[in-house]
Protein backbone atom coordinates (compact mmCIF):
# COMPACT_ATOMS: atom_id res chain seq x y z
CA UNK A 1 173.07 66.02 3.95
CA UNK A 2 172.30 62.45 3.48
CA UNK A 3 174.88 60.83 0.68
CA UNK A 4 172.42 59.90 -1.70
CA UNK A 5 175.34 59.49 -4.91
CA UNK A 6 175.43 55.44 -3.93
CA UNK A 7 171.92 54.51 -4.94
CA UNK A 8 171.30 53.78 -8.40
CA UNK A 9 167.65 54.16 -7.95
CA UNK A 10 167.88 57.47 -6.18
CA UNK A 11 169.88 59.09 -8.37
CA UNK A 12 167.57 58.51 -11.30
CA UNK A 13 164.73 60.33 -8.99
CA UNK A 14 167.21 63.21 -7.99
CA UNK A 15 168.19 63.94 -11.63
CA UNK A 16 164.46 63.52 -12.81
CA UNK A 17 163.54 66.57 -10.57
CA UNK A 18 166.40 68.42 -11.77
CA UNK A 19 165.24 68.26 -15.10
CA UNK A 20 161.45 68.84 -14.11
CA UNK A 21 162.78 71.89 -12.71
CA UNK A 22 164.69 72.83 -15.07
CA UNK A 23 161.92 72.71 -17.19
CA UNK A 24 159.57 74.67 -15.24
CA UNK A 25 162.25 77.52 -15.24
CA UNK A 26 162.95 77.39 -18.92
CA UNK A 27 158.77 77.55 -19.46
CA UNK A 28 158.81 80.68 -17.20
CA UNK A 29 161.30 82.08 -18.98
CA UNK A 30 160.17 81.46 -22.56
CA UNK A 31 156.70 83.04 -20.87
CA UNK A 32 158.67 86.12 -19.92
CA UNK A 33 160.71 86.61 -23.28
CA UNK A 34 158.20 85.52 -25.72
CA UNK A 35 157.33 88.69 -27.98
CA UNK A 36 156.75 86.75 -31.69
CA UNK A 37 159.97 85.04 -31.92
CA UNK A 38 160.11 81.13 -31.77
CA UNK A 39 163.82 80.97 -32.11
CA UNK A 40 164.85 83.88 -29.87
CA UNK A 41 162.43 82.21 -27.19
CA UNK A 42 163.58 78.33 -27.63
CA UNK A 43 167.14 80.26 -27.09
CA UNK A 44 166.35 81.79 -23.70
CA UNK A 45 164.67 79.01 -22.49
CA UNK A 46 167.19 76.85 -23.81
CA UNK A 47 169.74 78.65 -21.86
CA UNK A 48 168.09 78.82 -18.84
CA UNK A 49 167.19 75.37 -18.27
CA UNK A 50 171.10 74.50 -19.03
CA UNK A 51 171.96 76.43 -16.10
CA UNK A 52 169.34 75.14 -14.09
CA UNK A 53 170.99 72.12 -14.94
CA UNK A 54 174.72 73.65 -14.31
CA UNK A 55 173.51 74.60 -11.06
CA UNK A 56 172.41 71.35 -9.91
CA UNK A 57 175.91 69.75 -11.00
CA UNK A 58 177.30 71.83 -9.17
CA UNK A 59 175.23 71.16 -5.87
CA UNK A 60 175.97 67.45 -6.94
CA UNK A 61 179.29 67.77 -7.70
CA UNK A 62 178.84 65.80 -10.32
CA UNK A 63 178.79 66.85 -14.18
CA UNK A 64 176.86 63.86 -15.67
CA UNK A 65 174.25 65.69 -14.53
CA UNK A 66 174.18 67.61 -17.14
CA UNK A 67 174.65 64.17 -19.72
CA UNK A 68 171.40 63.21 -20.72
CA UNK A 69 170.80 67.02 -21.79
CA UNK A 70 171.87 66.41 -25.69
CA UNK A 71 168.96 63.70 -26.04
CA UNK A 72 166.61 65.39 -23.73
CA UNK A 73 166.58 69.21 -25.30
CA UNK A 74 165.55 69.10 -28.66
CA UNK A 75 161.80 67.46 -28.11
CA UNK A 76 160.63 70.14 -25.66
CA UNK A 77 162.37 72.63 -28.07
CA UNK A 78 160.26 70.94 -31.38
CA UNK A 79 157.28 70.81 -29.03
CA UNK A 80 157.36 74.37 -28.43
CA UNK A 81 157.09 75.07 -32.18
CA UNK A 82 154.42 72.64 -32.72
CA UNK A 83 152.57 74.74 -30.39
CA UNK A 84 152.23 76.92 -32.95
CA UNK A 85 150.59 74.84 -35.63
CA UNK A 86 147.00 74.50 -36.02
CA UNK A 87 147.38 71.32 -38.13
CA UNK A 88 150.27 68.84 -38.52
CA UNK A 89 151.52 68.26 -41.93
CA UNK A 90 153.08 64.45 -42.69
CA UNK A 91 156.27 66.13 -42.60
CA UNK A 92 155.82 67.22 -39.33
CA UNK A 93 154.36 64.19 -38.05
CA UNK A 94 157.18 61.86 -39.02
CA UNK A 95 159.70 64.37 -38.22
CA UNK A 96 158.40 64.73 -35.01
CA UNK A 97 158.24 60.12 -34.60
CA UNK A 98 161.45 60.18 -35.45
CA UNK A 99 162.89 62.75 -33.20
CA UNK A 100 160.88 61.66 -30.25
CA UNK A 101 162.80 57.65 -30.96
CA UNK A 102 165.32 58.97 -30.98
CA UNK A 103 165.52 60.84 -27.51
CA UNK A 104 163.75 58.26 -26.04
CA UNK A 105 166.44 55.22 -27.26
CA UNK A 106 168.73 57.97 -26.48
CA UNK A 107 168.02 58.74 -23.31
CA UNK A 108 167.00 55.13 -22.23
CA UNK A 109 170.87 54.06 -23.39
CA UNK A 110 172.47 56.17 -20.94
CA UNK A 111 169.97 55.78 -17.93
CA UNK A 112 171.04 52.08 -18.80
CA UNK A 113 174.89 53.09 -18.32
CA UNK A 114 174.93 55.62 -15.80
CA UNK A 115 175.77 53.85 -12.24
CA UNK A 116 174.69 56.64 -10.45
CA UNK A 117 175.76 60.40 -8.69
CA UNK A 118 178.59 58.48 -7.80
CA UNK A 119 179.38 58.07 -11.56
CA UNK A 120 180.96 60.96 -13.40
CA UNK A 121 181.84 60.86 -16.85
CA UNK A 122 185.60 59.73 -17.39
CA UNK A 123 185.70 62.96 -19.80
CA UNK A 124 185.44 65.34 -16.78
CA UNK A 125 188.15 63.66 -14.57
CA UNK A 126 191.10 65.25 -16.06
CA UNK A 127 189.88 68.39 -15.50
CA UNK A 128 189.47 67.96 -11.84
CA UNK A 129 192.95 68.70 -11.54
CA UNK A 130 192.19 72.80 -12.50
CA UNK A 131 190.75 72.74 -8.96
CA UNK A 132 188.49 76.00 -8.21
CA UNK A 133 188.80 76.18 -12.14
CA UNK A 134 187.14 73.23 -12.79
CA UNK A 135 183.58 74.59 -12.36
CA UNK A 136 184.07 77.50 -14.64
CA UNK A 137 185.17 74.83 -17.54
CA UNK A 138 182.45 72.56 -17.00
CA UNK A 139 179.74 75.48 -17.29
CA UNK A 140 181.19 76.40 -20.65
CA UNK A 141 182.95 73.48 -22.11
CA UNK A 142 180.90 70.39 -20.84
CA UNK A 143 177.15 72.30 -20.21
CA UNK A 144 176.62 75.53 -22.45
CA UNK A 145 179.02 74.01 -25.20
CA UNK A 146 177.07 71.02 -26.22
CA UNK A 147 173.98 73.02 -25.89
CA UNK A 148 174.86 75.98 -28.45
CA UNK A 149 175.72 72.55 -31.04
CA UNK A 150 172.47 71.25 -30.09
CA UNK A 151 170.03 74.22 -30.57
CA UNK A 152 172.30 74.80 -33.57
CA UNK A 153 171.20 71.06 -34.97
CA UNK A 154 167.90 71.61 -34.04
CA UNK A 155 167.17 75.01 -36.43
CA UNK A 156 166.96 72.35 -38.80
CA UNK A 157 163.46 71.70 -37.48
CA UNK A 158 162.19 75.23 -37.18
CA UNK A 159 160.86 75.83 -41.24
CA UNK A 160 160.05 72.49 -40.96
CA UNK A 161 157.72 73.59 -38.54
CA UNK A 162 157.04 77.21 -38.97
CA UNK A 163 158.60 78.57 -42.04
CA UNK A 164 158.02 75.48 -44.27
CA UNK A 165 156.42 76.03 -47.60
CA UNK A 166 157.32 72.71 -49.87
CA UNK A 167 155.22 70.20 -49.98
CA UNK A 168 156.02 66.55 -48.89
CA UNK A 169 158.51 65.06 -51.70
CA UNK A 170 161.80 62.83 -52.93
CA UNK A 171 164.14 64.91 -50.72
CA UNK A 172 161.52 64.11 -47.60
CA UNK A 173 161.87 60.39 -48.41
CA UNK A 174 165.53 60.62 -48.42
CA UNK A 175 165.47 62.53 -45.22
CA UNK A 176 163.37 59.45 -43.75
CA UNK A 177 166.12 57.21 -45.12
CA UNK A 178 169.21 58.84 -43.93
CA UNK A 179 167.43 59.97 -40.21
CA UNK A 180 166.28 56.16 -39.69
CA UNK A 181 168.55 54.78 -41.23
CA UNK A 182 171.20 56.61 -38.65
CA UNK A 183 168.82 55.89 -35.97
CA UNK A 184 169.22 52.41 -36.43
CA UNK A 185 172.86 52.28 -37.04
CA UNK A 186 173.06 53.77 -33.62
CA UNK A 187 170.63 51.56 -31.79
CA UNK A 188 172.88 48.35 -33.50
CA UNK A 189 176.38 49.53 -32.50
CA UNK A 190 174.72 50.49 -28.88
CA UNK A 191 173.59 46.81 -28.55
CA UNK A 192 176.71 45.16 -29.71
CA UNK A 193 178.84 47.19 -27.25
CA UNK A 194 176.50 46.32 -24.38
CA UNK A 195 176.30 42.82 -25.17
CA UNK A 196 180.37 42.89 -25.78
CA UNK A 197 180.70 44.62 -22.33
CA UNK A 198 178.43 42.35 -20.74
CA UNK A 199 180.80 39.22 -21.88
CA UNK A 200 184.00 39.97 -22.85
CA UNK A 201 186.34 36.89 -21.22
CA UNK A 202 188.94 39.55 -20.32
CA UNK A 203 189.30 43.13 -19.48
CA UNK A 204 191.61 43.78 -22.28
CA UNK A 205 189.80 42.92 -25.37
CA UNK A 206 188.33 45.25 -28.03
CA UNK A 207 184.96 45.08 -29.74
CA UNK A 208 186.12 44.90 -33.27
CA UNK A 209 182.73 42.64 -34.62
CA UNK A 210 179.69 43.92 -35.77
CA UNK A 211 179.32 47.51 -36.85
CA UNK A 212 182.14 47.67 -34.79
CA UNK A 213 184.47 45.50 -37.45
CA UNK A 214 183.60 48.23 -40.05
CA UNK A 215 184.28 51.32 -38.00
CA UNK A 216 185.79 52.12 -34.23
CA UNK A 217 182.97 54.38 -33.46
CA UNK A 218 179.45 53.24 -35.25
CA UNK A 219 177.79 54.14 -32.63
CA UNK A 220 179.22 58.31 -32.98
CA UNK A 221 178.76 58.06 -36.92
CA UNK A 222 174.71 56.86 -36.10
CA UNK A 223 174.73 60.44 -33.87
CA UNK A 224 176.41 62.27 -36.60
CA UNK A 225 173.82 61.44 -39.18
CA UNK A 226 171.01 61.87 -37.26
CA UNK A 227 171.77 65.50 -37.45
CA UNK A 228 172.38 65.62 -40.96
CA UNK A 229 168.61 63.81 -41.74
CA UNK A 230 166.84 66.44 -39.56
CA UNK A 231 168.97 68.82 -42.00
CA UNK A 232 167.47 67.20 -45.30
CA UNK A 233 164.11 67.84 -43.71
CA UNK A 234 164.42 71.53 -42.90
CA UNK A 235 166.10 71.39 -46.65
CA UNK A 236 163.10 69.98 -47.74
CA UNK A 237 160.79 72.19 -46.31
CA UNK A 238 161.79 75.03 -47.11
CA UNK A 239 165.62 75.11 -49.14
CA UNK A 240 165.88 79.04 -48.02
CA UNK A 241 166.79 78.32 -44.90
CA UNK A 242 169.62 76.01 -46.36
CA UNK A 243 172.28 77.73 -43.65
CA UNK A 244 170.94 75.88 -41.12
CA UNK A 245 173.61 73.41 -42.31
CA UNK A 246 175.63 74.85 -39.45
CA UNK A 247 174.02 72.32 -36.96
CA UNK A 248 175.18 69.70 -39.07
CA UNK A 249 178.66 70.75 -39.82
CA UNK A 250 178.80 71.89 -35.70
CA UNK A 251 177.42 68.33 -34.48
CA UNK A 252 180.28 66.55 -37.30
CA UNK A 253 182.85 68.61 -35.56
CA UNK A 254 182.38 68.07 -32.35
CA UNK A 255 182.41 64.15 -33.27
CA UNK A 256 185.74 64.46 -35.02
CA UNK A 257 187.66 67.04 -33.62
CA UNK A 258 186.81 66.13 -30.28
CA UNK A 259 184.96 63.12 -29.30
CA UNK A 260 186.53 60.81 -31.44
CA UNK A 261 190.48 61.79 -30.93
CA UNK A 262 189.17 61.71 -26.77
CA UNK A 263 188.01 58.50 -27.15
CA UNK A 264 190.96 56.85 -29.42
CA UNK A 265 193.60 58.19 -26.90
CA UNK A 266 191.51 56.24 -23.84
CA UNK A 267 191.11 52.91 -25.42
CA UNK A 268 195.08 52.95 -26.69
CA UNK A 269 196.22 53.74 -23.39
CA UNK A 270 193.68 51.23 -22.11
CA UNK A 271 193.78 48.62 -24.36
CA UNK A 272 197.26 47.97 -25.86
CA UNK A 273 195.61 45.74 -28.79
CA UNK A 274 193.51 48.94 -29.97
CA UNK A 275 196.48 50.17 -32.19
CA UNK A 276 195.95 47.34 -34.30
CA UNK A 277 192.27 48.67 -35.09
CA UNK A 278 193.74 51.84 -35.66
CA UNK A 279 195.91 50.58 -38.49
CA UNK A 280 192.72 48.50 -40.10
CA UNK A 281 189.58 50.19 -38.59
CA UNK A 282 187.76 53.15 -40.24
CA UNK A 283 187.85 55.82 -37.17
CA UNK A 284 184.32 57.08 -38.47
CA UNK A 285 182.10 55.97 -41.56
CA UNK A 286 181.49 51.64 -41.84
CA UNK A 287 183.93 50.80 -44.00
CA UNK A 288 185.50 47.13 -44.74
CA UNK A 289 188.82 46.83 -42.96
CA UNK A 290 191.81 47.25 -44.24
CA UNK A 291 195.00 45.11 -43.65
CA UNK A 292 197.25 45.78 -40.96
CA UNK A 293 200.52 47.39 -41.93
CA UNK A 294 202.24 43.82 -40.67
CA UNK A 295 200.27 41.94 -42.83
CA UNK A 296 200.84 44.04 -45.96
CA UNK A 297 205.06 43.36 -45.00
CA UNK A 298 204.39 39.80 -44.47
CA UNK A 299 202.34 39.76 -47.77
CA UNK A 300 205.27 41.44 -49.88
């Protein structure tokens, strides 16, 4: 076989047919399981196309594959439900704008990033070391994982949808604010990071301007919020299904527990200034910066 994992170009091509086929599979499937349940059906299809997508890492050896699944899943999912609807409310129609930004900005940021199949996310690499056990981990911890916190974020969408009985009001507007709002928070920090990146003098300097003066990772409390707007919709659509809060509460998890501490622990070990952003930098929500624990000694 041809090693294809050096060209940028064909590696966007190769992963677009994995996900056109992964697609195709999950459509079949949904066909197949589909007796009057959206959210049973959106499950199995769900789950299908992420080991579609499993399988193809696998082939690839590569587990980015799988990366651009978080941004990509949730507007065939919403589709699907809208499939359903005779008429589109203006609920449904500005949910459904802002989703669709969203997963295209999304999406477009890491195509952007991604250098290729011969570029695997630094996340995976210490697992590598498990050996034959490495492929079991990735299926559950870096493919099926994220996609159980997704679906569970996007049941937030389903009585806005198809069990929604409210009509459009203040809590709608505030879901607008908040979704946008985090929408654009993200798109900001994304910029400033690629524009730092593109120009930094030296290798050892740390963004700490911007969004990123107020907060070490903007860009992961844009994500976070996201989640919790499509949550004031569902809220506002029908307050019943109120539990759906889980997707929220899931997606805010995985930020702190897991992404954040991953990402604190590279940079330090990377980037010996970063422990002074520690000691001033909110890890999470914009926040002005505090003075370093030097300063305050220097200032008594």
């Amino acid at each position: 076989m041809p090693d294809l994992r050096l060209n940028k170009s064909q590696s966007r091509l190769i992963c677009l047919l994995v996900y056109v086929v992964a697609a195709a599979v999950a459509f079949a499937v949904g066909r197949v399981v589909n007796r009057g349940s959206p959210l049973w059906t959106a499950a199995a299809a769900d789950l299908a196309a992420t080991v579609v997508v499993f399988v193809f890492s696998l082939i690839l050896d590569n587990s980015s594959v799988y990366d651009p699944y978080w941004s990509v899943a949730p507007l065939p999912i919403l589709v699907y439900w809208l499939s359903a609807i005779q008429a589109l409310s203006v609920r449904q129609v500005i949910v459904l704008a802002l989703v669709a930004f969203w997963a295209a900005r999304l999406t477009f940021n890491w195509l952007r990033r991604w250098h290729g199949l011969a570029d695997e996310d630094w996340r995976y690499a210490d697992y590598r070391r498990l050996g034959a056990g490495y492929w079991p981990v990735s299926f559950l911890g870096f493919h099926l994982f994220p996609t159980v916190i997704v679906f569970l974020g996007c049941l937030a969408l389903l009585p806005v949808f198809l069990a929604g009985s409210r009509q459009f009001g203040v809590l709608d507007l505030l879901a607008i604010v908040v979704t946008l709002g985090a929408i654009l928070t993200e798109t900001t920090a994304d910029r400033e990071l690629r524009k730092f990146l593109l120009n930094r003098a030296a290798s050892g300097q740390v963004l700490s301007t911007g969004l990123w003066g107020l907060s070490r990772h903007p860009n992961y409390f844009g994500e976070v919020i996201f989640w919790w707007g499509l949550w004031l919709f569902g809220l506002a659509a029908n307050p019943s299904w109120w539990w759906t809060i889980a997707g929220a509460v899931a997606v805010t998890g995985l930020f702190l527990g897991v992404s954040i501490p991953m990402m604190d622990a590279r940079l330090l070990a990377r980037h010996p200034g970063y422990a002074e952003l520690i000691g001033t930098r909110s890890a999470f929500i914009p926040l002005p910066p505090l003075r370093s624990r030097g300063a305050e000694r220097r200032a008594l």
